[in-house]
Protein backbone atom coordinates (compact mmCIF):
# COMPACT_ATOMS: atom_id res chain seq x y z
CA UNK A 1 102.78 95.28 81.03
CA UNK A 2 103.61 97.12 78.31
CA UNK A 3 101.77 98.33 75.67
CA UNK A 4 104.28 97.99 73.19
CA UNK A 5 106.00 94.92 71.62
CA UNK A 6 109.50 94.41 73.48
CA UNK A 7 112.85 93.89 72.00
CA UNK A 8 114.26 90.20 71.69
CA UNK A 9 116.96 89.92 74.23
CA UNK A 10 118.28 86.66 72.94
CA UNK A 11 120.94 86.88 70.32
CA UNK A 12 118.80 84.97 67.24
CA UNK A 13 115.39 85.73 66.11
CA UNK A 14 114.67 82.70 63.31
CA UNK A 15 113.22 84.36 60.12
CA UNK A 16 110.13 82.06 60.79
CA UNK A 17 109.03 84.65 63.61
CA UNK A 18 107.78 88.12 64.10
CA UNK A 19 109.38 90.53 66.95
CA UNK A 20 107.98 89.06 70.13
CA UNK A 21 104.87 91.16 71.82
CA UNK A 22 104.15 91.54 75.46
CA UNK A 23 100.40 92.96 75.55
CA UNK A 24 98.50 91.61 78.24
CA UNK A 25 95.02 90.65 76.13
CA UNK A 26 92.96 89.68 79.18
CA UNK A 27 90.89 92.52 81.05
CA UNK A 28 92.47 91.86 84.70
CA UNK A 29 96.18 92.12 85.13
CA UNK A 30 97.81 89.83 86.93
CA UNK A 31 100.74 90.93 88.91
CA UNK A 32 104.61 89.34 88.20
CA UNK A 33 103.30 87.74 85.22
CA UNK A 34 105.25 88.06 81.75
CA UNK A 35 102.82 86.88 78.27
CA UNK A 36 105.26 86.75 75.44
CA UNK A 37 103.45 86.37 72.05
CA UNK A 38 104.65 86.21 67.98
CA UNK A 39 103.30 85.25 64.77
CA UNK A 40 105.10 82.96 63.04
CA UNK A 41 105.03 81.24 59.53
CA UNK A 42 106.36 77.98 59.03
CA UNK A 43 107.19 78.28 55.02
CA UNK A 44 109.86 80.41 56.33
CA UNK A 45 111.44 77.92 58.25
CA UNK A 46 115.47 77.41 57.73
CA UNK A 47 117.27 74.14 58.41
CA UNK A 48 119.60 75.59 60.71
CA UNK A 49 117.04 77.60 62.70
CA UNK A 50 117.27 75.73 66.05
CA UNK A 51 120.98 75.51 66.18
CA UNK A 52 121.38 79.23 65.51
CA UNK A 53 118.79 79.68 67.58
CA UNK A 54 120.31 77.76 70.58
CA UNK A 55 117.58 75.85 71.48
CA UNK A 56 117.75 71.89 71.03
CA UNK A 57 114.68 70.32 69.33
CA UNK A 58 113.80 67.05 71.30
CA UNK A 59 113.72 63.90 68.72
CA UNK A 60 110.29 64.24 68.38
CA UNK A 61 110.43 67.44 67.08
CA UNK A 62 113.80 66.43 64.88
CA UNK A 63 111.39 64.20 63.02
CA UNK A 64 108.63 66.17 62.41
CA UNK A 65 106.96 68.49 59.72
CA UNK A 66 108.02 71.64 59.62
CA UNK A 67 104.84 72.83 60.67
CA UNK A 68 105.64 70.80 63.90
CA UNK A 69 108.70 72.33 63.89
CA UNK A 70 108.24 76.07 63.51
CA UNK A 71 105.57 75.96 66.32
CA UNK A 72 107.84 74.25 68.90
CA UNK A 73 110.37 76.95 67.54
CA UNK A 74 108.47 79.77 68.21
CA UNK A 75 106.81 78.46 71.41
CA UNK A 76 110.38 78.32 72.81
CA UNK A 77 111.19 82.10 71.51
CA UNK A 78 108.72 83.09 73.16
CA UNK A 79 109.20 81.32 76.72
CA UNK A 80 112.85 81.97 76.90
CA UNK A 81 111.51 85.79 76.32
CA UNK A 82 109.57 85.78 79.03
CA UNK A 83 111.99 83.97 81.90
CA UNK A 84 114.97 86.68 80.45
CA UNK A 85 112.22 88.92 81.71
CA UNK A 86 112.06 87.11 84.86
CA UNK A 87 115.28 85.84 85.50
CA UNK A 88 117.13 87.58 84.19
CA UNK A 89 118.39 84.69 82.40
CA UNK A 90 117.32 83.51 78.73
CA UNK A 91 116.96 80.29 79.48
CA UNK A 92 114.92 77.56 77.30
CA UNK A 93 112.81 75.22 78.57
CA UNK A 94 113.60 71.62 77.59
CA UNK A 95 110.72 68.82 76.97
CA UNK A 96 109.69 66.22 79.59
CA UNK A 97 109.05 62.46 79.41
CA UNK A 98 105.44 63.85 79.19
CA UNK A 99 106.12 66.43 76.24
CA UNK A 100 104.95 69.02 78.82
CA UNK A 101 108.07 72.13 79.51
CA UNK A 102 110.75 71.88 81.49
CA UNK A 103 110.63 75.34 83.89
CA UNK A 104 113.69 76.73 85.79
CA UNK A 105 113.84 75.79 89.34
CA UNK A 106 111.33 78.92 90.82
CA UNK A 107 109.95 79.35 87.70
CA UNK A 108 106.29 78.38 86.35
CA UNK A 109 104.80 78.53 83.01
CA UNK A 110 102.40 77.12 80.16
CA UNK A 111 103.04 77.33 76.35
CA UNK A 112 100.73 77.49 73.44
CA UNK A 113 100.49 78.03 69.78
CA UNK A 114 97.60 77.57 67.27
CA UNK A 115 97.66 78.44 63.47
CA UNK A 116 100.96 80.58 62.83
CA UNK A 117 100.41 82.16 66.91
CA UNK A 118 102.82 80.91 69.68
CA UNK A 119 102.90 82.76 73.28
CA UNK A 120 103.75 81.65 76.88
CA UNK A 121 103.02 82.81 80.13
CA UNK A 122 106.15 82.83 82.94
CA UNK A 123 105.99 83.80 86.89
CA UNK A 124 107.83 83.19 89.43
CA UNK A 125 106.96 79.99 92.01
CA UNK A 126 107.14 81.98 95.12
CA UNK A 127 103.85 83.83 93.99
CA UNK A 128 102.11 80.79 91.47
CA UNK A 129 102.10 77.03 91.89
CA UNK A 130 100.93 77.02 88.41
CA UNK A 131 99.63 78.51 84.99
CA UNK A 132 97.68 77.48 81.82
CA UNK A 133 97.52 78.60 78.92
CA UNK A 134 95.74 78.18 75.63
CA UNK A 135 94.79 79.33 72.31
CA UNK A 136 92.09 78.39 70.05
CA UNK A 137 90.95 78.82 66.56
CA UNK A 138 87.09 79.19 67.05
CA UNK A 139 85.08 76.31 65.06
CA UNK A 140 82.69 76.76 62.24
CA UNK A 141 78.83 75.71 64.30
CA UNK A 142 79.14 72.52 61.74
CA UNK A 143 82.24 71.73 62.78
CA UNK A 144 82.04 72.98 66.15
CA UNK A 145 78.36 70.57 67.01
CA UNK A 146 79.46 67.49 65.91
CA UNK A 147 82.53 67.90 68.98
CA UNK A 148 79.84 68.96 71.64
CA UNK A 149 79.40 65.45 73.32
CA UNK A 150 83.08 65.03 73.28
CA UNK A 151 84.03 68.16 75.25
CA UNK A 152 80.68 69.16 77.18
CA UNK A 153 79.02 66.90 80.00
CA UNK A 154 75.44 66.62 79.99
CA UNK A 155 75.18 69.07 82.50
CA UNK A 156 76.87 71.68 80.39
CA UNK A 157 74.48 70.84 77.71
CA UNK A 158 71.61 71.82 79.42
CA UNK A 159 73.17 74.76 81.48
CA UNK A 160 74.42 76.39 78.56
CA UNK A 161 71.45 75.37 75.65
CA UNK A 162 71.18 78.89 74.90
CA UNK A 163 74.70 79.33 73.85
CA UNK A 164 74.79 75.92 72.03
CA UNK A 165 71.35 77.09 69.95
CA UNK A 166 72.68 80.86 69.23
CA UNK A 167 76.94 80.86 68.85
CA UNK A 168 77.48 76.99 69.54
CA UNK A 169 81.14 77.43 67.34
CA UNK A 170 82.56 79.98 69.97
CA UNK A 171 81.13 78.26 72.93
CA UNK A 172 82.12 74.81 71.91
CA UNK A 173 85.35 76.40 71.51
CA UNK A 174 85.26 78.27 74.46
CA UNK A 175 84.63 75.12 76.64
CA UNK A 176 87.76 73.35 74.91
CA UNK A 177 89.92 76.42 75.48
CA UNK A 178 89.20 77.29 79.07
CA UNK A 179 89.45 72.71 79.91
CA UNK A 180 92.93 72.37 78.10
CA UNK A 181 94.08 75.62 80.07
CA UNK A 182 93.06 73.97 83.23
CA UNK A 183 94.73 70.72 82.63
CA UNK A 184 97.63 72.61 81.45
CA UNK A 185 97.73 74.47 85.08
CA UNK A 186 96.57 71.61 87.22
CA UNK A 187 98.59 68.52 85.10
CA UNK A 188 102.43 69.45 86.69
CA UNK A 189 100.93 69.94 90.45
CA UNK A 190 99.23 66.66 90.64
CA UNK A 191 100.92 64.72 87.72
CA UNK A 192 97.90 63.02 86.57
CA UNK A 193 95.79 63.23 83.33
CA UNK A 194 92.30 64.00 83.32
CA UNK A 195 89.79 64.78 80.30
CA UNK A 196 87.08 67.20 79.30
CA UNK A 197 84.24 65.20 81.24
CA UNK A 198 86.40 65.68 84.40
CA UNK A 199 85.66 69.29 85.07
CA UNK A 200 82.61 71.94 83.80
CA UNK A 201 82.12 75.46 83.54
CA UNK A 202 79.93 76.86 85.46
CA UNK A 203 80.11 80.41 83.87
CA UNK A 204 81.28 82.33 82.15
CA UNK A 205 80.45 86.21 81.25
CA UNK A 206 81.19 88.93 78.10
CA UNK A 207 83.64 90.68 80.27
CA UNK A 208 85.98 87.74 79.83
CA UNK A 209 85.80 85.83 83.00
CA UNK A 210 84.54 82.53 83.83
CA UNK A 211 84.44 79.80 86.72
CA UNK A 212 84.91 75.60 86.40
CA UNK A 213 84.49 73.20 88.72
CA UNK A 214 86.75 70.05 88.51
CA UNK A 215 84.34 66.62 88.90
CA UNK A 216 86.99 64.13 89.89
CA UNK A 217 89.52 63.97 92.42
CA UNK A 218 93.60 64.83 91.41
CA UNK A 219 95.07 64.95 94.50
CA UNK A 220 94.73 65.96 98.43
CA UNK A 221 95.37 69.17 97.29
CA UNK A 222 93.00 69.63 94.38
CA UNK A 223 89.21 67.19 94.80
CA UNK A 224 86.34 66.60 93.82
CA UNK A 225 83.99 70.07 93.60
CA UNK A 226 87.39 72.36 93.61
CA UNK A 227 86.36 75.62 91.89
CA UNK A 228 89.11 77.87 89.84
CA UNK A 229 88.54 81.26 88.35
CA UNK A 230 89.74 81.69 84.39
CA UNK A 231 89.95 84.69 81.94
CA UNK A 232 89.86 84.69 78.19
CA UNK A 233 89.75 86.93 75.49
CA UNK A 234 88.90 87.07 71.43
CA UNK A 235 91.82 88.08 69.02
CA UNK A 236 90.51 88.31 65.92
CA UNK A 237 89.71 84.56 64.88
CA UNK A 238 90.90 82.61 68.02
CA UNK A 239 90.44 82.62 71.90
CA UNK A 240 93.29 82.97 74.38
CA UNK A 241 92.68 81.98 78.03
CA UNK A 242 94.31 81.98 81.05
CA UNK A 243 94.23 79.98 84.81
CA UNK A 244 96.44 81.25 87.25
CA UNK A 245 96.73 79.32 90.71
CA UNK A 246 97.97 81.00 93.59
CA UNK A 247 100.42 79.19 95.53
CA UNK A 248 98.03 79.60 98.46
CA UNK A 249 95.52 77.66 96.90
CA UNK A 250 97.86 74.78 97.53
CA UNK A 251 97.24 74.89 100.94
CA UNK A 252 93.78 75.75 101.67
């Protein structure tokens, strides 16, 4: 990856975004991966935006705040960066039944934005059955405590008591980040929903690594006790982290 932010190779930049970047944040590379990234302020928002943009809102998005809208905007910028990059092609992902992306036919990705931030993550299928991605704003303690029974099981609780006494607003965090990556990853291999108590973290370390276990069973593919390896990394006020799966996971 480079170091530097890349030029926009589609034709419209809305004035609602920054120049996409292409840094790769988390401390192990991961090969034939693309991480497309841009700020992105929502005041700035023009009504014509998406059609001089070329990318189609769905309804949902038609009808919502602008806010709403400058998010899906720049989510979108930012994925049909990355599979240009790929492909070749700068193709936009459209929105599913589900509200989850669209990808190209031999394409995978995941999508995020959080509080005027929007990346995605593309790679090709042949190499990854799937990726997640997620950002986070990390919670106030107060706020952050309060949340703890919601997103932690009891087993986390006690595991990680240390954490939740000492920094509980970037762990709590941290926990929510690294479960909505997984279920982005995991959600469009086995097409089912599944919640925070479904899956734990076992650990996770300064370097920027960390392991979860799922605690239900998805599929044939993915039960019960399955373990998966995650990265993340602190920009400034929020987490990013990542879950690749390798498409030989798929048939272990």
């Amino acid at each position: 990856m480079s170091d530097q932010a890349g030029d926009l190779t589609v034709s419209f930049l809305p004035a609602c975004c920054s120049t996409p970047d292409d840094r790769w944040p988390w401390p192990q590379l991961v090969p034939g991966l693309q991480l497309i990234s841009l700020d992105f302020e929502a005041s700035n928002l023009k009504p014509d935006d998406f059609e001089r943009s070329n990318i189609a809102p769905p309804p949902s998005v038609q009808r919502a705040v602008a806010k709403r809208q400058a998010e899906y905007l720049a989510g979108r910028c930012c994925a049909r960066e990355g599979l240009q990059r790929i492909t070749g092609q700068p193709v936009t992902p459209a929105q599913g039944d589900d509200r989850a992306p669209v990808w190209p036919t031999g394409c995978v990705g995941s999508i995020t934005h959080t509080q005027g931030w929007a990346a995605a993550v593309i790679g090709q299928q042949q190499h990854y059955a799937g990726l997640g991605l997620d950002a986070e704003i990390i919670m106030p303690d107060d706020r952050a405590l309060p949340l703890s029974r919601q997103i932690l099981t009891p087993s986390e609780r006690a595991r990680f008591s240390s954490e939740l006494n000492s920094q509980a607003g970037f762990f709590i965090t941290l926990v929510f980040c690294l479960k909505e990556t997984l279920f982005k990853a995991l959600y469009p291999l086995v097409q089912r929903r599944f919640y925070f108590e479904h899956a734990e973290l076992l650990a996770w370390h300064t370097d920027g690594t960390a392991r979860l276990r799922l605690l239900t069973h998805l599929s044939e593919d993915w039960p019960a006790d399955t373990e998966l390896d995650a990265q993340f990394v602190q920009d400034h006020d929020r987490l990013i982290s990542l879950i690749v799966v390798s498409t030989s996971h798929q048939h272990n």
